[in-house]
Protein backbone atom coordinates (compact mmCIF):
# COMPACT_ATOMS: atom_id res chain seq x y z
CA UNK A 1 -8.93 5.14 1.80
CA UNK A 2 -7.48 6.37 -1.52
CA UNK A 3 -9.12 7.15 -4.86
CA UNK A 4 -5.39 7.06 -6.43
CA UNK A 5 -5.42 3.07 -8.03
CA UNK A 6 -2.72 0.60 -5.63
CA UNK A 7 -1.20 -2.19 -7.31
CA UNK A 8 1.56 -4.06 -6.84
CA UNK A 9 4.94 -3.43 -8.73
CA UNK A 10 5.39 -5.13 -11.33
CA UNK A 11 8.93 -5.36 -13.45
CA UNK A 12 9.58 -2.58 -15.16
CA UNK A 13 6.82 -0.86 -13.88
CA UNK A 14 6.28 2.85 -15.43
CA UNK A 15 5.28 5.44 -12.43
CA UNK A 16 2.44 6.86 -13.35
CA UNK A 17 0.52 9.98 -11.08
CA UNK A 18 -1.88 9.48 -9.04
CA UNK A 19 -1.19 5.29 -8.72
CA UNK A 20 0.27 3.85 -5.33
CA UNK A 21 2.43 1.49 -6.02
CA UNK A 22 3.46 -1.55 -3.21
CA UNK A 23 6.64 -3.84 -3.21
CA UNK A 24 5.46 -7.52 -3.32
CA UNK A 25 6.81 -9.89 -0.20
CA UNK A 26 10.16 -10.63 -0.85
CA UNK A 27 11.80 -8.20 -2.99
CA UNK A 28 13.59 -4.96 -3.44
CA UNK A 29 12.51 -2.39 -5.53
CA UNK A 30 14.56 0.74 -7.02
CA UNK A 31 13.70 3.50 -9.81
CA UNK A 32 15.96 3.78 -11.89
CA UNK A 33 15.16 6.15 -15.40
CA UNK A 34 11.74 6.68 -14.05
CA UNK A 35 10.91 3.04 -13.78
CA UNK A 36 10.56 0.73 -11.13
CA UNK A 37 12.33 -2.74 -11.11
CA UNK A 38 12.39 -5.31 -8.78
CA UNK A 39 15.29 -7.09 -7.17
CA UNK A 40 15.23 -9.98 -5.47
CA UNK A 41 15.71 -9.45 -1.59
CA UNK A 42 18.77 -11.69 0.67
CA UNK A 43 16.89 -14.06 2.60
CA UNK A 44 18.70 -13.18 5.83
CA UNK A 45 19.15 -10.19 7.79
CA UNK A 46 18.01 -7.06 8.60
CA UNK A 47 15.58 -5.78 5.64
CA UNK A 48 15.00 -2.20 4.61
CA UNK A 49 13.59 -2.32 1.83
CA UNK A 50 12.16 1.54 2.18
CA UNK A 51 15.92 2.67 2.53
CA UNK A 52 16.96 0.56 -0.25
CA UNK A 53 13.91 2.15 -2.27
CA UNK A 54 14.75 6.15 -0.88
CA UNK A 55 18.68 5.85 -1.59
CA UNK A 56 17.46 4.67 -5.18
CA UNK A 57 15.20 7.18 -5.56
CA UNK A 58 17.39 9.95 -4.22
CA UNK A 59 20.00 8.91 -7.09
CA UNK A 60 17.45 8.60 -10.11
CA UNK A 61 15.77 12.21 -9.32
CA UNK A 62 18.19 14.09 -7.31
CA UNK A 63 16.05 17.47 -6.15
CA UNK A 64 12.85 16.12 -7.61
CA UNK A 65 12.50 13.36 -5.24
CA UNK A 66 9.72 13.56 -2.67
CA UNK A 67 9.99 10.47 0.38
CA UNK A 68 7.19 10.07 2.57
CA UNK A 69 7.54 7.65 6.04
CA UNK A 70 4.28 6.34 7.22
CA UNK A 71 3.03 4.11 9.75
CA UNK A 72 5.70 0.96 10.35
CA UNK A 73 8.20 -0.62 12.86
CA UNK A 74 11.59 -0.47 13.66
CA UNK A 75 13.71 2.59 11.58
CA UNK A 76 13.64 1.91 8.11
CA UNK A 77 13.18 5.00 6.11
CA UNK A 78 15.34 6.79 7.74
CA UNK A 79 18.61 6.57 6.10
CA UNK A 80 16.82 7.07 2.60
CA UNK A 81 14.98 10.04 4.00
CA UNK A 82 18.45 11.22 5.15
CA UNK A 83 19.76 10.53 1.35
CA UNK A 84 16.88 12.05 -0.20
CA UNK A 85 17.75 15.48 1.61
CA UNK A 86 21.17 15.68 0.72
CA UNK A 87 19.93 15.31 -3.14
CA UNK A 88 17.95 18.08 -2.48
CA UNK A 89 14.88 16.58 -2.26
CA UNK A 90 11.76 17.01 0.30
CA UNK A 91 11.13 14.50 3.09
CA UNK A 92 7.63 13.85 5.28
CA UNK A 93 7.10 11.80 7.85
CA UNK A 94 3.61 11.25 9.37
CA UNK A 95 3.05 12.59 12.86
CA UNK A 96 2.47 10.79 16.32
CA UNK A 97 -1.32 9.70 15.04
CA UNK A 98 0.70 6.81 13.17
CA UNK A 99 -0.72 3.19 14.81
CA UNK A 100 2.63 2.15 14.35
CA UNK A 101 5.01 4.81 14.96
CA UNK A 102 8.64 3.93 15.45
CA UNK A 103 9.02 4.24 11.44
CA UNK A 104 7.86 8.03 11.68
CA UNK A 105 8.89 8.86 14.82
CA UNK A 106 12.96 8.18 13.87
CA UNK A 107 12.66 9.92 10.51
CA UNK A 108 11.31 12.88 12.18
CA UNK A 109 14.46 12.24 15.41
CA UNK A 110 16.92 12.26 12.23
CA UNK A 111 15.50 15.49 11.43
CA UNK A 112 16.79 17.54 14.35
């Protein structure tokens, strides 16, 4: 539970603080001047859409960016985490508590 509003991105969507904001099915979603766009997403594939987010976000803010991995499958994240620390930016990743914790658990393997 959050008090911070969620909604889902819309185009040219301003960040805002304290607002969560979630990719809608089928797209890709970068900042780019402080705002969030959408792109649309190849049908076929492997999808990582967090990377694709974190490499975009690395770019736009450079030492400023924060990424956080949280529960999910697979690896994606990673990469963009990866990016995000080479801008000089600062990376979490949640712990082991994670229901789903391959996400986490190979942002935090990149790590060492």
């Amino acid at each position: 539970m959050t008090r911070m509003t969620v909604m889902e991105v819309r185009d040219e969507s301003s960040v805002r603080p304290n607002h969560v904001f979630v990719i809608p099915p089928g797209r890709n979603m970068i900042i780019s001047g402080g705002t969030l766009q959408l792109l649309p997403r190849e049908s076929s594939g492997l999808h990582r859409s967090i990377d694709y987010f974190f490499r975009s976000l690395a770019e736009d803010q450079g030492h400023k960016a924060i990424g956080v991995v949280l529960s999910g499958t697979a690896t994606d994240g990673t990469l963009g985490l990866e990016e995000i620390k080479a801008a000089g930016g600062i990376t979490f990743a949640q712990n082991d508590t994670a229901q789903h914790d391959s996400m986490p658990r190979s942002a935090i393997a990149a790590d060492r």
